[in-house]
N, C-alpha and C. Protein backbone atom coordinates (compact mmCIF):
# COMPACT_ATOMS: atom_id res chain seq x y z
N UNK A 1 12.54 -36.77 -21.13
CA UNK A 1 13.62 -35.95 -21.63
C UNK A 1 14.61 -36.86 -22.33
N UNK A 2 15.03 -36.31 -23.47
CA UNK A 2 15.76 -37.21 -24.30
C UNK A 2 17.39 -37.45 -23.43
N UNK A 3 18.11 -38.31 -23.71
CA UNK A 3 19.75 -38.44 -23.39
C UNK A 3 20.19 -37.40 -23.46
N UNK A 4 20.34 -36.66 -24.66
CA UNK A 4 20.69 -35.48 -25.02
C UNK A 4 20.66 -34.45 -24.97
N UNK A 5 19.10 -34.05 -24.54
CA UNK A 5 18.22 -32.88 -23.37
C UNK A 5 19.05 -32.62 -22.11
N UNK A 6 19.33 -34.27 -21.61
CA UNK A 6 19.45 -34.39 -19.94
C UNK A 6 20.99 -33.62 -19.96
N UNK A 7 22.01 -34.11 -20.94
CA UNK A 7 23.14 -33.81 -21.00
C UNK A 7 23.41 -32.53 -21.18
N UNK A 8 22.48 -31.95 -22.10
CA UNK A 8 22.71 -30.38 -22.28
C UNK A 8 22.27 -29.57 -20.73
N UNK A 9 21.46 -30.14 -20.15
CA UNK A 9 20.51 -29.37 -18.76
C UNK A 9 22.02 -29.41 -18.24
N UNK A 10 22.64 -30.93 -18.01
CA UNK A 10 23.63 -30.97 -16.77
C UNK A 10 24.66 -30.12 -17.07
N UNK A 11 25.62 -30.02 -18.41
CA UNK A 11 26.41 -29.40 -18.47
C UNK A 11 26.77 -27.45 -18.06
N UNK A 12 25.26 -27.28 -18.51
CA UNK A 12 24.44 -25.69 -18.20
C UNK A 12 23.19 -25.74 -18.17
N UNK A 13 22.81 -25.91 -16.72
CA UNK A 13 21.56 -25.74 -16.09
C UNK A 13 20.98 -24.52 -16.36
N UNK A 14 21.43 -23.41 -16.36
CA UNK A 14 20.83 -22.13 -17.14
C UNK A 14 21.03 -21.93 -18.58
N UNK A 15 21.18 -23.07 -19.51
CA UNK A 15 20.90 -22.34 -20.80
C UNK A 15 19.09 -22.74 -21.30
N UNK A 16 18.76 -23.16 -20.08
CA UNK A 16 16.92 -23.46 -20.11
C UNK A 16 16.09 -22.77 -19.32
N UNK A 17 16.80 -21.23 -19.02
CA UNK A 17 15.83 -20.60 -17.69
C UNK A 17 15.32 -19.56 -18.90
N UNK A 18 14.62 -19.46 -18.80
CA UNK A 18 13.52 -18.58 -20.25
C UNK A 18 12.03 -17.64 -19.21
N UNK A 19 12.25 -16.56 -19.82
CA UNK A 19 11.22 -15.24 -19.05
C UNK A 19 9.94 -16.04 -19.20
N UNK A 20 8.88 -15.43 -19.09
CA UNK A 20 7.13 -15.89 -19.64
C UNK A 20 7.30 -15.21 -20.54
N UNK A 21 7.94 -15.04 -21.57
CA UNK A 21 7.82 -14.90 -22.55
C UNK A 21 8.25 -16.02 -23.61
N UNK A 22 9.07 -16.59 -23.07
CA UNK A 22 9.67 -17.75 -23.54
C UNK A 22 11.14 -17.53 -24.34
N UNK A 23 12.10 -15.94 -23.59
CA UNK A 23 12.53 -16.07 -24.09
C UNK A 23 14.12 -15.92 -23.33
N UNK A 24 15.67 -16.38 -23.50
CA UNK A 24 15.96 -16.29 -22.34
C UNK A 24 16.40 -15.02 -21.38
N UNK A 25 16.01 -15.58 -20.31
CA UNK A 25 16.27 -14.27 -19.16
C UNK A 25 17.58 -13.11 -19.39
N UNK A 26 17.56 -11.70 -19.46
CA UNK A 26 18.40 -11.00 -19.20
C UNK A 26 18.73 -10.54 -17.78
N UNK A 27 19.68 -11.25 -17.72
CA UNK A 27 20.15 -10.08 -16.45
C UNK A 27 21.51 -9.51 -16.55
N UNK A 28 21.32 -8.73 -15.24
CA UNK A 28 21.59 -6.92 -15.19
C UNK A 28 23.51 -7.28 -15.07
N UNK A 29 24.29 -6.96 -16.03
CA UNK A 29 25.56 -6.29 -15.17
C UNK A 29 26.13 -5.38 -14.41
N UNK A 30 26.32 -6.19 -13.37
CA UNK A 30 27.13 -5.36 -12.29
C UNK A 30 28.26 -3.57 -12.69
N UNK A 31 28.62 -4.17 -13.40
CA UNK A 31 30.05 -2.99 -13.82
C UNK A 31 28.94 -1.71 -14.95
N UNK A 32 27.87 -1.95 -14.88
CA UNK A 32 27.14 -1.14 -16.23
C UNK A 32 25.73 -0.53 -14.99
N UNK A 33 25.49 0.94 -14.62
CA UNK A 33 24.84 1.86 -14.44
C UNK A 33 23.30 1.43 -14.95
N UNK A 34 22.28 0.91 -13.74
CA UNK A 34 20.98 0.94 -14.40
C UNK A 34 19.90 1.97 -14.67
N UNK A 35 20.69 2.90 -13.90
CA UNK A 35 19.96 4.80 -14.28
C UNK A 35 20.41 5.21 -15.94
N UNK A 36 22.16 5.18 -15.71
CA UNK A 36 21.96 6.01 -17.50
C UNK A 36 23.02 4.66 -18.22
N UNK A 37 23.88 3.74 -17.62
CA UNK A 37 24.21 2.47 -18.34
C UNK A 37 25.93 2.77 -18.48
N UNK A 38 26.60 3.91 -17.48
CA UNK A 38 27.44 3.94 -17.45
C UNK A 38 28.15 3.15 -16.62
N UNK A 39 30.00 3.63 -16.52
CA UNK A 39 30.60 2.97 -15.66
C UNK A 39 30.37 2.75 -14.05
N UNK A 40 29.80 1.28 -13.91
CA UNK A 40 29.70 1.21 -12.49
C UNK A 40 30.45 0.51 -10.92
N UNK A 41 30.39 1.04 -9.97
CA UNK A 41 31.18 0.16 -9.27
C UNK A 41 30.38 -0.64 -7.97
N UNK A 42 31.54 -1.90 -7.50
CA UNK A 42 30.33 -3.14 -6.65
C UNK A 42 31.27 -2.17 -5.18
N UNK A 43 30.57 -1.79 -4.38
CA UNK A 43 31.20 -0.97 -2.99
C UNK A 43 31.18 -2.24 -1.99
N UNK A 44 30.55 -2.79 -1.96
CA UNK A 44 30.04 -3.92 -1.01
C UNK A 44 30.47 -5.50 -1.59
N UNK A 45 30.76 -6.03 -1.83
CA UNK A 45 30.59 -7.01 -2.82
C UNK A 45 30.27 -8.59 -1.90
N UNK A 46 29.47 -9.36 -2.10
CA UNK A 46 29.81 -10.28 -1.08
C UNK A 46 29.86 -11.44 -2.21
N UNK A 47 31.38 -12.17 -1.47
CA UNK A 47 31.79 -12.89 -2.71
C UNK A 47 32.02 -14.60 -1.58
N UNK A 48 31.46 -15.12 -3.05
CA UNK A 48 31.57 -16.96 -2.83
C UNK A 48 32.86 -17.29 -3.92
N UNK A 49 32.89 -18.47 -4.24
CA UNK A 49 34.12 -19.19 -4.88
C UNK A 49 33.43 -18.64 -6.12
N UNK A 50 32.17 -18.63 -6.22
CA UNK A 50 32.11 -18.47 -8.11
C UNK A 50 31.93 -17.03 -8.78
N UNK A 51 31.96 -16.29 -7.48
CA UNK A 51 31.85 -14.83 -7.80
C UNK A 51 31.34 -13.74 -6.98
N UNK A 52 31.03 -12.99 -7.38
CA UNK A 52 30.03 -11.99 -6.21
C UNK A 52 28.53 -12.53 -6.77
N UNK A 53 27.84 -12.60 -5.57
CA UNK A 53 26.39 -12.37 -5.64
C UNK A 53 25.39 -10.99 -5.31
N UNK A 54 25.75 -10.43 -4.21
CA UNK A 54 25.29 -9.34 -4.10
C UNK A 54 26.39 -7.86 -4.03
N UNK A 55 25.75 -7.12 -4.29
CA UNK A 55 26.42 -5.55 -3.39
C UNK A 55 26.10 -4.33 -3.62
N UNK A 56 26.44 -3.51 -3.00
CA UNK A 56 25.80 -1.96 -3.13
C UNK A 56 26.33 -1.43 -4.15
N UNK A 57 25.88 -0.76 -5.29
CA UNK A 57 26.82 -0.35 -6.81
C UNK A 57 26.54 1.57 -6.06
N UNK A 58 27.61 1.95 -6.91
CA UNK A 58 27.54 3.52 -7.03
C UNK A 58 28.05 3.51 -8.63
N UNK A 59 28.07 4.63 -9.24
CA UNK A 59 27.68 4.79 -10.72
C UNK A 59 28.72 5.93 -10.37
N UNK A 60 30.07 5.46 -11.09
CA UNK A 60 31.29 6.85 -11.78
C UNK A 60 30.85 7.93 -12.42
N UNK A 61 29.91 7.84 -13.48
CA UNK A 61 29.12 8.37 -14.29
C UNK A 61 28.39 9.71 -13.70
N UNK A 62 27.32 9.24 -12.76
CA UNK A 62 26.15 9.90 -12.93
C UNK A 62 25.96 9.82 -11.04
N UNK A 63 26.77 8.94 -10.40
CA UNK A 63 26.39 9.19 -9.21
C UNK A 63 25.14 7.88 -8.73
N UNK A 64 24.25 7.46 -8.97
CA UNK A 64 23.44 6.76 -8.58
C UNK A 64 23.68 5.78 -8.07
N UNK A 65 23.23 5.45 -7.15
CA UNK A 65 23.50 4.35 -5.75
C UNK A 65 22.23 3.29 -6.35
N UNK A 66 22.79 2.00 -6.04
CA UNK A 66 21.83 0.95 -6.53
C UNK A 66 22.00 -0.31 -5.43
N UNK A 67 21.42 -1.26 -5.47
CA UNK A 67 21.62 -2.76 -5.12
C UNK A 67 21.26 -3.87 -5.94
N UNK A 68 22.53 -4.10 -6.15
CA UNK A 68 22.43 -5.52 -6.97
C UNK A 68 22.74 -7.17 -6.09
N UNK A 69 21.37 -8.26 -6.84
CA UNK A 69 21.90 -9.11 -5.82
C UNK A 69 21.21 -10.51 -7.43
N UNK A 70 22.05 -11.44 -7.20
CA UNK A 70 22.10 -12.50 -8.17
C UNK A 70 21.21 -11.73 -9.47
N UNK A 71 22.01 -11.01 -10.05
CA UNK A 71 22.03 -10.74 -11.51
C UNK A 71 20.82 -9.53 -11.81
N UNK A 72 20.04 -9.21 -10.67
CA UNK A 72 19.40 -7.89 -10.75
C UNK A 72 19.47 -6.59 -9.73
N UNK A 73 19.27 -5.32 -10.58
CA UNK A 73 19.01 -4.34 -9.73
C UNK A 73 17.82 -3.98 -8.90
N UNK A 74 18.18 -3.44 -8.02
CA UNK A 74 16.72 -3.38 -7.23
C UNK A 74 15.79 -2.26 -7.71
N UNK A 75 16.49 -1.20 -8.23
CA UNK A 75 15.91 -0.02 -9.06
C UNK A 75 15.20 -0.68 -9.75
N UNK A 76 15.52 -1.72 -10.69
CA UNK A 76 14.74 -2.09 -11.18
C UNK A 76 13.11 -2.22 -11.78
N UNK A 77 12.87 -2.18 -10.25
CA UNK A 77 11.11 -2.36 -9.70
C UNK A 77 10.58 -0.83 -10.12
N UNK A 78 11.19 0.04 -10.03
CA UNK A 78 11.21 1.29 -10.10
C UNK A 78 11.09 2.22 -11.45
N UNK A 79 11.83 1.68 -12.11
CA UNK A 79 12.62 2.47 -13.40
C UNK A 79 12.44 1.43 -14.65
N UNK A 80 13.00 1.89 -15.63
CA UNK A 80 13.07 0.97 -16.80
C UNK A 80 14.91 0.71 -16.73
N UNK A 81 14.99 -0.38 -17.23
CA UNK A 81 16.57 -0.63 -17.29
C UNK A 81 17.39 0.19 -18.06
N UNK A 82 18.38 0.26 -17.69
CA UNK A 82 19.67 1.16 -19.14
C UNK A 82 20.91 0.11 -18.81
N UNK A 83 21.04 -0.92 -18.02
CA UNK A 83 22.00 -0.97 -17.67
C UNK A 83 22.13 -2.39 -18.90
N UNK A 84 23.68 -2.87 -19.40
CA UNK A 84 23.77 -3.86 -19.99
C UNK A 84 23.56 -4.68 -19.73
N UNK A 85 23.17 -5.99 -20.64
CA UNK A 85 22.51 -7.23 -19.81
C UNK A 85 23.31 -8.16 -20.24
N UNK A 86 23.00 -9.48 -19.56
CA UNK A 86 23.71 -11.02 -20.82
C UNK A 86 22.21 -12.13 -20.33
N UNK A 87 22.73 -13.07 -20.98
CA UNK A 87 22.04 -13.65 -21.09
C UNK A 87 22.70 -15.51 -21.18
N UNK A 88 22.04 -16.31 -21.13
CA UNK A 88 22.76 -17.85 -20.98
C UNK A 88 22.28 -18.77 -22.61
N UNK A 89 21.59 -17.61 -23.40
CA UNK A 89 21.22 -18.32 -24.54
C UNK A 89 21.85 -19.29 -25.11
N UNK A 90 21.55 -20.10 -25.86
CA UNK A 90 21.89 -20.89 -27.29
C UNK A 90 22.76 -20.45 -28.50
């Protein structure tokens, strides 16, 4: 790995986490509904110094109860996404 590789990894260790597709990972926001992609809320939230990682969402919107835990829904497995994503790209 070049000097320059190593430096970019250390500064953001996730701007190199990429799907099998090769392309980088989306994940799910918390505040955005993965049934219809509306306003959502964290009921549960369990929070460290750098943020929440997990919690139970309910949906203002539409009602739908979810669990989110480090950047995905669990519906997920289930459904196709609606909910907004980000990403750590370039």
């Amino acid at each position: 790995m070049s000097k320059q590789n190593e430096k970019q990894t250390k500064s953001n260790p996730l701007e190199h986490v990429v799907s099998a597709k090769n392309e980088p990972v989306k994940y799910h926001c918390i505040d955005s509904c993965n049934s219809c992609g509306g306003a959502n809320r964290a009921l549960t939230p369990s929070i460290d110094e750098s943020g929440i990682y997990e919690s139970k969402t309910k949906c203002d919107d539409c009602g739908f109860t979810d669990y989110w835990a480090y950047g995905f829904y669990e519906s997920s497995q289930n459904m196709v996404s609606k909910c907004k994503t980000y990403s750590f790209a370039r």
